[in-house]
PDB file of N, CA and C in Angstrom:
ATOM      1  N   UNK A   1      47.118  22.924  -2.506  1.00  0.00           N
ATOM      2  CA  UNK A   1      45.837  22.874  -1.853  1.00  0.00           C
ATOM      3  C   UNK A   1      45.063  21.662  -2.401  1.00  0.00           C
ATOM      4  N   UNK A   2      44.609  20.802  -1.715  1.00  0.00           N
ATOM      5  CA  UNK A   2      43.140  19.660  -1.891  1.00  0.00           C
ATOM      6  C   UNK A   2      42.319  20.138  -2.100  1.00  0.00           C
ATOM      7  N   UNK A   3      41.685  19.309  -2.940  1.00  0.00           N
ATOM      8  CA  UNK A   3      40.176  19.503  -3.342  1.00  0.00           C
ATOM      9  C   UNK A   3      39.200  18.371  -3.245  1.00  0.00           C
ATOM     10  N   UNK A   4      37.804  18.783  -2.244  1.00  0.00           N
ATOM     11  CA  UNK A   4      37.744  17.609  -1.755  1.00  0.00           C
ATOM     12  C   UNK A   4      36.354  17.375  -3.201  1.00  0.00           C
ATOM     13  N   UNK A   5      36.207  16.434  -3.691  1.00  0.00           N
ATOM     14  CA  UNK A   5      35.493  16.091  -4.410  1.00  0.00           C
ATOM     15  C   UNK A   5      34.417  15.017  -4.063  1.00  0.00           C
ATOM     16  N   UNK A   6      32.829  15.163  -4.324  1.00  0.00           N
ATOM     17  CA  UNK A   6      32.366  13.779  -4.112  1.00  0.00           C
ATOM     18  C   UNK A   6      31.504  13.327  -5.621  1.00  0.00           C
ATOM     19  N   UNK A   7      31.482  12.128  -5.405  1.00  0.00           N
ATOM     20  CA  UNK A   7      30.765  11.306  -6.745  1.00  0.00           C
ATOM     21  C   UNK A   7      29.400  10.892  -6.406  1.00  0.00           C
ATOM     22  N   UNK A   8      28.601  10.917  -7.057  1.00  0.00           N
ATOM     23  CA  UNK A   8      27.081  10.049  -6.563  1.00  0.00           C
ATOM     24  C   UNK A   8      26.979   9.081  -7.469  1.00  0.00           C
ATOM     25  N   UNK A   9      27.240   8.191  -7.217  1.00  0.00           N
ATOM     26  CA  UNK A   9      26.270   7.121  -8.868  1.00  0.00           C
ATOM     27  C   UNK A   9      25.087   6.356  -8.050  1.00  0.00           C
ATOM     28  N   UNK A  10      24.165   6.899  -9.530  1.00  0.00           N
ATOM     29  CA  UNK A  10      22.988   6.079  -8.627  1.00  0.00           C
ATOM     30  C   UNK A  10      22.547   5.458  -9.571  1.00  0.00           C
ATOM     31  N   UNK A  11      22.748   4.220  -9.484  1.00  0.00           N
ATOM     32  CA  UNK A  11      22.269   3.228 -10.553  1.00  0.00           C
ATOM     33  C   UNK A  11      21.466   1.538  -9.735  1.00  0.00           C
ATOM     34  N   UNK A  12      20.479   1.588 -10.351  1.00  0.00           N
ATOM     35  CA  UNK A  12      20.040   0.112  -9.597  1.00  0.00           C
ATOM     36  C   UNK A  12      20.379  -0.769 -10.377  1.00  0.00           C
ATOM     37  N   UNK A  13      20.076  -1.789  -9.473  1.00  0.00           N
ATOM     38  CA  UNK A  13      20.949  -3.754  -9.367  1.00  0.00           C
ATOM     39  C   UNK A  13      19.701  -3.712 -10.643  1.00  0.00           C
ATOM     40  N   UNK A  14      18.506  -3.197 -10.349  1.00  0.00           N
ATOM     41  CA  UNK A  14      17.299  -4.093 -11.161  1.00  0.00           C
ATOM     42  C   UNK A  14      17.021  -3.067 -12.552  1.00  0.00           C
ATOM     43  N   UNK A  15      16.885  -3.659 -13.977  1.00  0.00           N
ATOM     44  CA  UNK A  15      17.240  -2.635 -15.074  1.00  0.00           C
ATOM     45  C   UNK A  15      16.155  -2.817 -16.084  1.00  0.00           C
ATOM     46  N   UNK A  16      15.195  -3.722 -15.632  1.00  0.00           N
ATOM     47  CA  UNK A  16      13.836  -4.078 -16.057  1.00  0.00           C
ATOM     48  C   UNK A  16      12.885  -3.232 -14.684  1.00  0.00           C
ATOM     49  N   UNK A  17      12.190  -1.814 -15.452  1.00  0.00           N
ATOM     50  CA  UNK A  17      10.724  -1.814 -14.754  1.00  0.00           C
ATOM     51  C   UNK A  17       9.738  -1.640 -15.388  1.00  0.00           C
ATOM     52  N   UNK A  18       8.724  -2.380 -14.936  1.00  0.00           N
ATOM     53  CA  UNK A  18       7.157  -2.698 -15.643  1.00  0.00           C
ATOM     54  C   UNK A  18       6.511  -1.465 -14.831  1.00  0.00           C
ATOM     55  N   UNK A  19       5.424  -0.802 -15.785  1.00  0.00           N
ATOM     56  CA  UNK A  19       4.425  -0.169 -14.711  1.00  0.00           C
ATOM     57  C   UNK A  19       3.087  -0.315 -15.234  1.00  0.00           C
ATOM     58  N   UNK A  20       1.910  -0.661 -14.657  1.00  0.00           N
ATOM     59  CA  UNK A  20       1.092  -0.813 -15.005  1.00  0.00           C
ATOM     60  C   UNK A  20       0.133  -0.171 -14.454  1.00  0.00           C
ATOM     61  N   UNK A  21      -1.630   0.563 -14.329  1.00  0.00           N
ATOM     62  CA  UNK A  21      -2.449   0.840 -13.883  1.00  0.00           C
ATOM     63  C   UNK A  21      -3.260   0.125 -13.886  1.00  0.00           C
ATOM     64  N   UNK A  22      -4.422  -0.474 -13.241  1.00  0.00           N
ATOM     65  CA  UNK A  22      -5.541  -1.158 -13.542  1.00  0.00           C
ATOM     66  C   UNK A  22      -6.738   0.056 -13.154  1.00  0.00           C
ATOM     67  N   UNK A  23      -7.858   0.419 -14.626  1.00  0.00           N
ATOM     68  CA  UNK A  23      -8.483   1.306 -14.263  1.00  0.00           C
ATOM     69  C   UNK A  23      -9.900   0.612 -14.155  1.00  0.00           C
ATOM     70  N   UNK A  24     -10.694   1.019 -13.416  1.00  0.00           N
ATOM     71  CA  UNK A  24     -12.483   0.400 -13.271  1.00  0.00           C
ATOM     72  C   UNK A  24     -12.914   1.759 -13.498  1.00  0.00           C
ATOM     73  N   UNK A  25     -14.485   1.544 -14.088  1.00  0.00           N
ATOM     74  CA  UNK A  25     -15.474   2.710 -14.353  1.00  0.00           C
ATOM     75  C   UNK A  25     -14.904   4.136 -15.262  1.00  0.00           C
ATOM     76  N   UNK A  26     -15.491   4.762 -15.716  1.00  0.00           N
ATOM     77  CA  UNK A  26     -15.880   5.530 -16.806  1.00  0.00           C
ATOM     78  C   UNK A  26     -16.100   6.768 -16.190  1.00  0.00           C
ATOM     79  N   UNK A  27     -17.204   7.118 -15.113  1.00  0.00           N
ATOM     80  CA  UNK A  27     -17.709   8.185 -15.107  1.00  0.00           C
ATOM     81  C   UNK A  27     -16.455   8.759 -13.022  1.00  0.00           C
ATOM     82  N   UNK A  28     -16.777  10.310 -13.191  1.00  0.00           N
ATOM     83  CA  UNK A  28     -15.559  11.062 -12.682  1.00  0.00           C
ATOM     84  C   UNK A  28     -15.542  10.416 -11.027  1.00  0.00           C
ATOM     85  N   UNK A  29     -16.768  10.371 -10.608  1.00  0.00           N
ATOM     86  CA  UNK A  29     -16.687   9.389  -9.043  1.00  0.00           C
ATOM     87  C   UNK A  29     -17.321   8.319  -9.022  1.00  0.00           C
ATOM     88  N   UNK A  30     -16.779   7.466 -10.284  1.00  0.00           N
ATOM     89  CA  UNK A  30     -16.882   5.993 -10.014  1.00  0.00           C
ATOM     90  C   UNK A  30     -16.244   5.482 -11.213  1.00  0.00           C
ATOM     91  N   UNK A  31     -14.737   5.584 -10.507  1.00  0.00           N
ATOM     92  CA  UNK A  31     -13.384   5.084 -11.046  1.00  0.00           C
ATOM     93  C   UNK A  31     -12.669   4.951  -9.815  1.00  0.00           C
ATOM     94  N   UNK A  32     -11.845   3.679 -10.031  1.00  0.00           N
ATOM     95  CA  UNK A  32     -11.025   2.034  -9.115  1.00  0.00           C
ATOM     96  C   UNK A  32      -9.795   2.915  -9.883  1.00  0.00           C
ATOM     97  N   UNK A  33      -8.366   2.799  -9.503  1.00  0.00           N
ATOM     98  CA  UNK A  33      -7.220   2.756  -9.824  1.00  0.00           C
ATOM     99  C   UNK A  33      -6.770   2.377  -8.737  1.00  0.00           C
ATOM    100  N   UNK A  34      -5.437   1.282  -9.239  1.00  0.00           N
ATOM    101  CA  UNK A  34      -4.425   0.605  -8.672  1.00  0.00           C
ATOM    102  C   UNK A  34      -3.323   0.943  -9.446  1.00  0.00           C
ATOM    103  N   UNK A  35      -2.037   1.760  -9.147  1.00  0.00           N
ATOM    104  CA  UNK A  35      -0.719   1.543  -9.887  1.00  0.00           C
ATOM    105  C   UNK A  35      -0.133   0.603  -9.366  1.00  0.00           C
ATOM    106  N   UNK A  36       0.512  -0.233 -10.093  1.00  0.00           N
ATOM    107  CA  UNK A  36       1.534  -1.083 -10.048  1.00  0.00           C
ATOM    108  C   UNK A  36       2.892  -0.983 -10.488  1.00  0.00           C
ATOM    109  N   UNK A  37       4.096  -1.322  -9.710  1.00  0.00           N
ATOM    110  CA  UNK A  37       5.333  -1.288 -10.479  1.00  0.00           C
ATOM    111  C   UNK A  37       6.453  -2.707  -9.882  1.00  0.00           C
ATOM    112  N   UNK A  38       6.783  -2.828 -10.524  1.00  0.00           N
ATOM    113  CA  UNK A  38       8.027  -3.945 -10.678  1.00  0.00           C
ATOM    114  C   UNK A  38       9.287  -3.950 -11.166  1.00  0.00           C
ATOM    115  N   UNK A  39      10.471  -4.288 -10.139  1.00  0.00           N
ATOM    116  CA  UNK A  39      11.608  -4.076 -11.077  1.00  0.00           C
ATOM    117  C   UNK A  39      12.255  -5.717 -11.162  1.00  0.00           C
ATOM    118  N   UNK A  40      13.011  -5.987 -12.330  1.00  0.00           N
ATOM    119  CA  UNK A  40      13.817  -6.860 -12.186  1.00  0.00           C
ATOM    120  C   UNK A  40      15.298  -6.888 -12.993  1.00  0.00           C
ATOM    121  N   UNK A  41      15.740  -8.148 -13.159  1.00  0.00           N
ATOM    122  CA  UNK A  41      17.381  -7.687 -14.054  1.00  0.00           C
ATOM    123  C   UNK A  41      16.409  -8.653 -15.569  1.00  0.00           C
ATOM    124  N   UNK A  42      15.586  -9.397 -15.546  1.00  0.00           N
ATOM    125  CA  UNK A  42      15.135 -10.488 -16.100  1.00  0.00           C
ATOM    126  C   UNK A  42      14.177 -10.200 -16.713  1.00  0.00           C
ATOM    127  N   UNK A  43      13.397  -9.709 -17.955  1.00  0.00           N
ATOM    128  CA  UNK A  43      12.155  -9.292 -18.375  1.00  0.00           C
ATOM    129  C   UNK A  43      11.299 -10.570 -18.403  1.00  0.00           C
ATOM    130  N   UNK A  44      11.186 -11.759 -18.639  1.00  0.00           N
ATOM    131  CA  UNK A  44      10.294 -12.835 -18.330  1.00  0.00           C
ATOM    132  C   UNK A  44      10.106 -12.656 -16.675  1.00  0.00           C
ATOM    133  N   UNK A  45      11.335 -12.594 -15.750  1.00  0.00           N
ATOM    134  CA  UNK A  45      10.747 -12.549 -13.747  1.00  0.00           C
ATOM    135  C   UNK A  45      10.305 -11.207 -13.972  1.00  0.00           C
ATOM    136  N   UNK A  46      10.566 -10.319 -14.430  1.00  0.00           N
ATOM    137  CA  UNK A  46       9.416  -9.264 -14.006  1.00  0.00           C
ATOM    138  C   UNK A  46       8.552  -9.301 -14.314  1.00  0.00           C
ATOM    139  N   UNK A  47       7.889  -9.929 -15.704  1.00  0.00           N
ATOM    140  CA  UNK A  47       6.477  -9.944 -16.465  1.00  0.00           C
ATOM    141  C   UNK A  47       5.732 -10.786 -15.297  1.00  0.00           C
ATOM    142  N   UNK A  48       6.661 -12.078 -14.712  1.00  0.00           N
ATOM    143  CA  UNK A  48       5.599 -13.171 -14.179  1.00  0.00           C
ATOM    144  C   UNK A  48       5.658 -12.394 -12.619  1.00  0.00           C
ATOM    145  N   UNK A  49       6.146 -11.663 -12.241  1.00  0.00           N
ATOM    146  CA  UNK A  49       6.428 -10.962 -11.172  1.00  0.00           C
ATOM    147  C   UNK A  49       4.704 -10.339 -11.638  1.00  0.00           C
ATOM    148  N   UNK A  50       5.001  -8.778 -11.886  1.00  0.00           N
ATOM    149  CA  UNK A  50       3.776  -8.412 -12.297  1.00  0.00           C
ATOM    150  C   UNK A  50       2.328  -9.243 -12.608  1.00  0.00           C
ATOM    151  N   UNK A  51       2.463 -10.826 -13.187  1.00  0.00           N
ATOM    152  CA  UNK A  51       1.356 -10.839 -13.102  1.00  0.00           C
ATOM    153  C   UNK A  51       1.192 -11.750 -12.023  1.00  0.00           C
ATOM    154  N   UNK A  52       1.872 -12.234 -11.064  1.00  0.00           N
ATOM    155  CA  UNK A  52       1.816 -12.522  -9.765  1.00  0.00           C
ATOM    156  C   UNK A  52       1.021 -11.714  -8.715  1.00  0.00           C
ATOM    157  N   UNK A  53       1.836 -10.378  -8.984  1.00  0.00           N
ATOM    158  CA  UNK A  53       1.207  -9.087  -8.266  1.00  0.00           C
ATOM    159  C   UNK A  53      -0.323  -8.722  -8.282  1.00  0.00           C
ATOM    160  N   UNK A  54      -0.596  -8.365  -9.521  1.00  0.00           N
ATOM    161  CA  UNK A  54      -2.101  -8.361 -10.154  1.00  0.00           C
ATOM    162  C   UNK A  54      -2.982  -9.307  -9.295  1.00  0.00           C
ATOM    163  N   UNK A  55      -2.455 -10.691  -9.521  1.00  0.00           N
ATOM    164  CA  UNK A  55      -3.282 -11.924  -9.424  1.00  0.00           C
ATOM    165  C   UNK A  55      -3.341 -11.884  -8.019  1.00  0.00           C
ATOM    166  N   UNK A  56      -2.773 -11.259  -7.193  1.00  0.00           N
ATOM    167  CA  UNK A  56      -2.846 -11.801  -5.253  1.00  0.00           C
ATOM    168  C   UNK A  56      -3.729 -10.193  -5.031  1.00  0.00           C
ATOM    169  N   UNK A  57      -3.705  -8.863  -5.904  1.00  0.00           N
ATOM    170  CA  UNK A  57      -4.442  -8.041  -5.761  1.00  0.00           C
ATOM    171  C   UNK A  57      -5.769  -8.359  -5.342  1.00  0.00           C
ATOM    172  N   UNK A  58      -6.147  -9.034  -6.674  1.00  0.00           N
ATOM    173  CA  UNK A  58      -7.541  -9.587  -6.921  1.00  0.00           C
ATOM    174  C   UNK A  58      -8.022 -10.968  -5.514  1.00  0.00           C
ATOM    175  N   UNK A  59      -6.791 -11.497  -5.515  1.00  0.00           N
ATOM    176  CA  UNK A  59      -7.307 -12.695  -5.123  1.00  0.00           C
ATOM    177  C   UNK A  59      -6.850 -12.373  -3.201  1.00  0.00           C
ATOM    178  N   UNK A  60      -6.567 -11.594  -2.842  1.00  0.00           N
ATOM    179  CA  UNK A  60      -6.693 -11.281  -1.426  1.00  0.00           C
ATOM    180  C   UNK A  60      -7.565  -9.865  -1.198  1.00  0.00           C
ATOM    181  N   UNK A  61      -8.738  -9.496  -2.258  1.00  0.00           N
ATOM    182  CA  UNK A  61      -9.328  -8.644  -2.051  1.00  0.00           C
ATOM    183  C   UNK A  61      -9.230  -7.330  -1.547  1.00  0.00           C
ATOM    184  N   UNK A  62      -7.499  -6.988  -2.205  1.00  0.00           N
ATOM    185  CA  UNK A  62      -7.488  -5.434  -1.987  1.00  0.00           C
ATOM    186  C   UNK A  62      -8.155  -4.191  -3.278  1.00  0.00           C
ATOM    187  N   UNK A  63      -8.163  -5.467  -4.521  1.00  0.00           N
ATOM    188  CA  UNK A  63      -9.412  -4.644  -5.281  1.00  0.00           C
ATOM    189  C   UNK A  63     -10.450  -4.205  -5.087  1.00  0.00           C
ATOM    190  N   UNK A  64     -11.321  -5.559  -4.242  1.00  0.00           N
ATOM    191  CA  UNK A  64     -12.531  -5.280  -3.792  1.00  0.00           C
ATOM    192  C   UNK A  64     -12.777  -4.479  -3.003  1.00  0.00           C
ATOM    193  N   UNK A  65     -11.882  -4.918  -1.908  1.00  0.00           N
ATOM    194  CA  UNK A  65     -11.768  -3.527  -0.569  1.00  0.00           C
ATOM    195  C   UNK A  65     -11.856  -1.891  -1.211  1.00  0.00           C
ATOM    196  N   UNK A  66     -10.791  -1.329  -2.061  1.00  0.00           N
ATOM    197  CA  UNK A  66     -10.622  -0.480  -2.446  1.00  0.00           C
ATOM    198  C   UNK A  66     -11.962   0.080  -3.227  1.00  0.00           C
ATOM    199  N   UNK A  67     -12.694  -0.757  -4.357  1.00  0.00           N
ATOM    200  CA  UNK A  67     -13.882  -0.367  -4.801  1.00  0.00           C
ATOM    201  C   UNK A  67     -14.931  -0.394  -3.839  1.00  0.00           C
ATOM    202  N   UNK A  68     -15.494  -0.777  -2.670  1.00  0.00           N
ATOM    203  CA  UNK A  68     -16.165  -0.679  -1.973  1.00  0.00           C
ATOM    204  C   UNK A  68     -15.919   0.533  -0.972  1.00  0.00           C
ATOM    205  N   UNK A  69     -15.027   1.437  -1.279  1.00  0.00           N
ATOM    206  CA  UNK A  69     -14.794   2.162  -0.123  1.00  0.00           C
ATOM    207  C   UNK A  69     -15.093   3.735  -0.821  1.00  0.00           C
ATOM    208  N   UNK A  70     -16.097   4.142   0.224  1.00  0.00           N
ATOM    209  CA  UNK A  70     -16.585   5.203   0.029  1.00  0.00           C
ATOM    210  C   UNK A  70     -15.952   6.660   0.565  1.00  0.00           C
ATOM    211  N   UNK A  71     -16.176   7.790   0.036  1.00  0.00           N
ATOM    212  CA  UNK A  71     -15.305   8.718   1.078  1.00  0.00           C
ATOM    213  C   UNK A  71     -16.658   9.360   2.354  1.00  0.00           C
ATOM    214  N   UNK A  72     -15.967   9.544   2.956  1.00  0.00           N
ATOM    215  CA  UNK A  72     -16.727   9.903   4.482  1.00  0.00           C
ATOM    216  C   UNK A  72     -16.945   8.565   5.412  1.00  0.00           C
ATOM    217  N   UNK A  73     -16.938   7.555   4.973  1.00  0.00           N
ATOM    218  CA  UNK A  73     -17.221   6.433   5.675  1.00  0.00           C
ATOM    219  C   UNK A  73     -16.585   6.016   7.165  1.00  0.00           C
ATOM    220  N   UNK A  74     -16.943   5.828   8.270  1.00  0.00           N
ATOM    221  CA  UNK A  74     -15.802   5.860   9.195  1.00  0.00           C
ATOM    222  C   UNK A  74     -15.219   4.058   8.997  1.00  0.00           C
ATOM    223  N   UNK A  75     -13.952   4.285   9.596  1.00  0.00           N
ATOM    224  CA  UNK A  75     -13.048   3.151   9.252  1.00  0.00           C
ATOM    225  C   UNK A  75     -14.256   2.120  10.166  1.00  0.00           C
ATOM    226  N   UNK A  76     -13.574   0.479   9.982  1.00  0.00           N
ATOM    227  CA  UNK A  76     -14.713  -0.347  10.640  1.00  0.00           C
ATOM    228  C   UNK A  76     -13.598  -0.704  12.104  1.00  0.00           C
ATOM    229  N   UNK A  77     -13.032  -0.064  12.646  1.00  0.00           N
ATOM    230  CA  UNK A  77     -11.917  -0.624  14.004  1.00  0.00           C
ATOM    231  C   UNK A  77     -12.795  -0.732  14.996  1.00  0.00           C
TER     232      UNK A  77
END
């Protein structure tokens, strides 16, 4: 009699991951969080990866967007 057997390997190509949070404000409803994550095979391309990431956050204003956004607000479409 056969036996049918299966294998899983689950391993990624990339063996460097960074994770980072960026937190704003102190008090319980007025705090910013952004998680961030990055993988690479290279710990220098992931560091400059990550701070690539960070830097186009800030600099295409999805920080800002995100801290300016209130809950109940209707979207602006």
């Amino acid at each position: 009699m056969s036996e049918n057997t299966t294998h899983h390997v689950n391993e990624s190509a990339d063996k460097i991951v960074l994770k980072t949070s960026v937190k704003r404000g102190s008090g319980t409803r007025d705090q910013d969080k952004i998680d961030v994550k990055v993988k690479g095979d290279d710990p220098v391309d992931a560091a400059d990866e990550l701070r690539e990431t960070l830097a186009a956050l800030y600099r295409n204003g999805v920080a800002r967007t995100l801290r300016e956004t209130q809950p109940g607000e209707p979207d602006d479409e």
